[in-house]
Protein backbone atom coordinates (compact mmCIF):
# COMPACT_ATOMS: atom_id res chain seq x y z
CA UNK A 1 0.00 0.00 0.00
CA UNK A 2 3.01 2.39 0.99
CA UNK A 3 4.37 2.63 -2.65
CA UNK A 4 1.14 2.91 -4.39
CA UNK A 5 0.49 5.81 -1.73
CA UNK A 6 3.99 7.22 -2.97
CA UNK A 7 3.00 6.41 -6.81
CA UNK A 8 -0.20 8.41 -6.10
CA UNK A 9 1.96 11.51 -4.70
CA UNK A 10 4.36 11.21 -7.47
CA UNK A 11 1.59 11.93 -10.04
CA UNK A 12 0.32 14.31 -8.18
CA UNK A 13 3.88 16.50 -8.31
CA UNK A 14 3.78 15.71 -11.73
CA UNK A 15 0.71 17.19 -12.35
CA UNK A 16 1.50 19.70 -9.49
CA UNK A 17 4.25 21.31 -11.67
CA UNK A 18 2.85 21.35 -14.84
CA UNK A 19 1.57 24.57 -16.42
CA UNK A 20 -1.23 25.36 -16.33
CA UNK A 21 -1.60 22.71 -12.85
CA UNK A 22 -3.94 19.81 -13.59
CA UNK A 23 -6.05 20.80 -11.12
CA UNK A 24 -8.86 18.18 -11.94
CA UNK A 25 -6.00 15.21 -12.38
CA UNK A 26 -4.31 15.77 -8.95
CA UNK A 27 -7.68 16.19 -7.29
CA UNK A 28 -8.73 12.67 -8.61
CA UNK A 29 -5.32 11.50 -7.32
CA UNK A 30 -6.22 12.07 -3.80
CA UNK A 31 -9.42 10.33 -4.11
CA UNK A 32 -7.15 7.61 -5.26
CA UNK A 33 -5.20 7.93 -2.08
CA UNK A 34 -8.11 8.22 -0.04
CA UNK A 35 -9.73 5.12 -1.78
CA UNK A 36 -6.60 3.15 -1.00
CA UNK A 37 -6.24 3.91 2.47
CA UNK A 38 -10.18 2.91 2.75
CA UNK A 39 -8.82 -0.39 1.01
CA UNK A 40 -6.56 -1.03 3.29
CA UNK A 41 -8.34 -0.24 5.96
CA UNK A 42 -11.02 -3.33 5.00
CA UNK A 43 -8.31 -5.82 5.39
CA UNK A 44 -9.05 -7.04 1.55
CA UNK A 45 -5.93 -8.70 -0.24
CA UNK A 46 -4.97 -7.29 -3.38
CA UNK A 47 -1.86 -6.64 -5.51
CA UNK A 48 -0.79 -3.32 -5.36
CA UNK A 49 0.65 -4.50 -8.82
CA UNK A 50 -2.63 -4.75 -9.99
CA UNK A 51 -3.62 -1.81 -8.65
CA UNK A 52 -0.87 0.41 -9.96
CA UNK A 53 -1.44 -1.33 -13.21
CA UNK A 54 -5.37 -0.08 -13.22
CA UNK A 55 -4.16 3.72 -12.38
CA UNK A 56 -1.77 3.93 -15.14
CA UNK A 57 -4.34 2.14 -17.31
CA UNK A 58 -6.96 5.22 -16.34
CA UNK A 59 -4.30 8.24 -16.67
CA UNK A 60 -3.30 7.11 -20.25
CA UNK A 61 -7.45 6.68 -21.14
CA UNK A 62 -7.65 10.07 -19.69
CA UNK A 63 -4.62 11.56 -22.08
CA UNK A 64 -5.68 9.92 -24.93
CA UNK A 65 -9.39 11.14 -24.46
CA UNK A 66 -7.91 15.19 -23.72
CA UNK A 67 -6.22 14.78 -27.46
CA UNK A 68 -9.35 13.63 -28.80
CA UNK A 69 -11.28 16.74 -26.73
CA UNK A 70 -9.08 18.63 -28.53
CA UNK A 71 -9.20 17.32 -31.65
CA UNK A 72 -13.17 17.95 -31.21
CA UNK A 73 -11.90 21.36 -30.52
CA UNK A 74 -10.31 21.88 -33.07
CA UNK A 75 -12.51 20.64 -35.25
CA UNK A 76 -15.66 22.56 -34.02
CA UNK A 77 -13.03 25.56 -34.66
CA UNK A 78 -12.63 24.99 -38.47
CA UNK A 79 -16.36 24.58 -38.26
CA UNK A 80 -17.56 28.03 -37.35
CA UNK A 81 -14.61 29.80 -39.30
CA UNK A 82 -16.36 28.09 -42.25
CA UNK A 83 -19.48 28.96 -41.43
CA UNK A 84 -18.16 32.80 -40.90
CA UNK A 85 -16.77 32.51 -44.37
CA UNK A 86 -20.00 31.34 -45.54
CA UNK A 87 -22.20 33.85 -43.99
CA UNK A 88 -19.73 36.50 -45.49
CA UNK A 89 -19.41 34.34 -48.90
CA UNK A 90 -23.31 35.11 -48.80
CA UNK A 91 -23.64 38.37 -47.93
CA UNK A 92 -21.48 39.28 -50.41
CA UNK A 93 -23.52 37.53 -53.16
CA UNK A 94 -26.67 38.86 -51.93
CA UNK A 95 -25.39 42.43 -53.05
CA UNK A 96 -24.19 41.77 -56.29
CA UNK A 97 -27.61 40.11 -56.86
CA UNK A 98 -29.04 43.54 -56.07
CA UNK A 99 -26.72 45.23 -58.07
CA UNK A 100 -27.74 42.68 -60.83
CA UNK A 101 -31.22 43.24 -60.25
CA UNK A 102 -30.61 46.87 -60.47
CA UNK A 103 -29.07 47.02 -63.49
CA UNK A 104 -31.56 44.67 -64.98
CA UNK A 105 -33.88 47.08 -63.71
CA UNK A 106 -32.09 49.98 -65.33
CA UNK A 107 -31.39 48.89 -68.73
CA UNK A 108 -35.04 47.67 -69.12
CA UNK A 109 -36.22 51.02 -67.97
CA UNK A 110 -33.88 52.16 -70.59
CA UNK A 111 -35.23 49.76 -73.28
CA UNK A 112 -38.62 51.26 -72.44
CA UNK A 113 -37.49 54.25 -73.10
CA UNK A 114 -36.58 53.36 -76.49
């Protein structure tokens, strides 16, 4: 239990130094220490192999889930710059309908004049 305790306050250094801090990470951490002293406590057997083994197994999930986040991110990004393009794309051809229109307008009145 003592070095999966220790493994625990390793990561949460780790994550303790990093900038910006992973606040969220080394808060889940200490539930982990918590939940491990409340393990102990019970008196139930179990590797602390295992258990160390099941952490890791978590923190990688939870890295490889932030670079899909962000890859969400950045995809929702290139989303709305589109869609700002667009809505200027179409703004833009709604005038030079207008103008179209107008002109059309114009050289019929002129035909009419004729």
């Amino acid at each position: 239990y003592a070095s999966a305790s220790f493994e625990f306050e390793e990561k949460q250094k780790v994550y303790g130094n990093r900038f910006p801090k992973d606040y969220a990470m080394m808060q889940e951490l200490e539930k982990g220490k918590e939940m491990l002293s409340k393990c102990k406590q019970s008196g139930k057997d179990f590797s602390e192999e295992k258990l160390l083994e099941f952490v890791e197994g978590n923190l990688e999930k939870r890295k490889l889930h932030v670079k899909y986040l962000n890859a969400v991110k950045l995809g929702k990004n290139a989303i709305e710059s589109m869609q700002k393009k667009s809505k200027s794309y179409k703004e833009e051809l709604l005038v030079h309908t207008q103008q179209a229109v107008d002109w059309n307008k114009a050289a019929m009145c002129c035909r009419e004049m004729k």
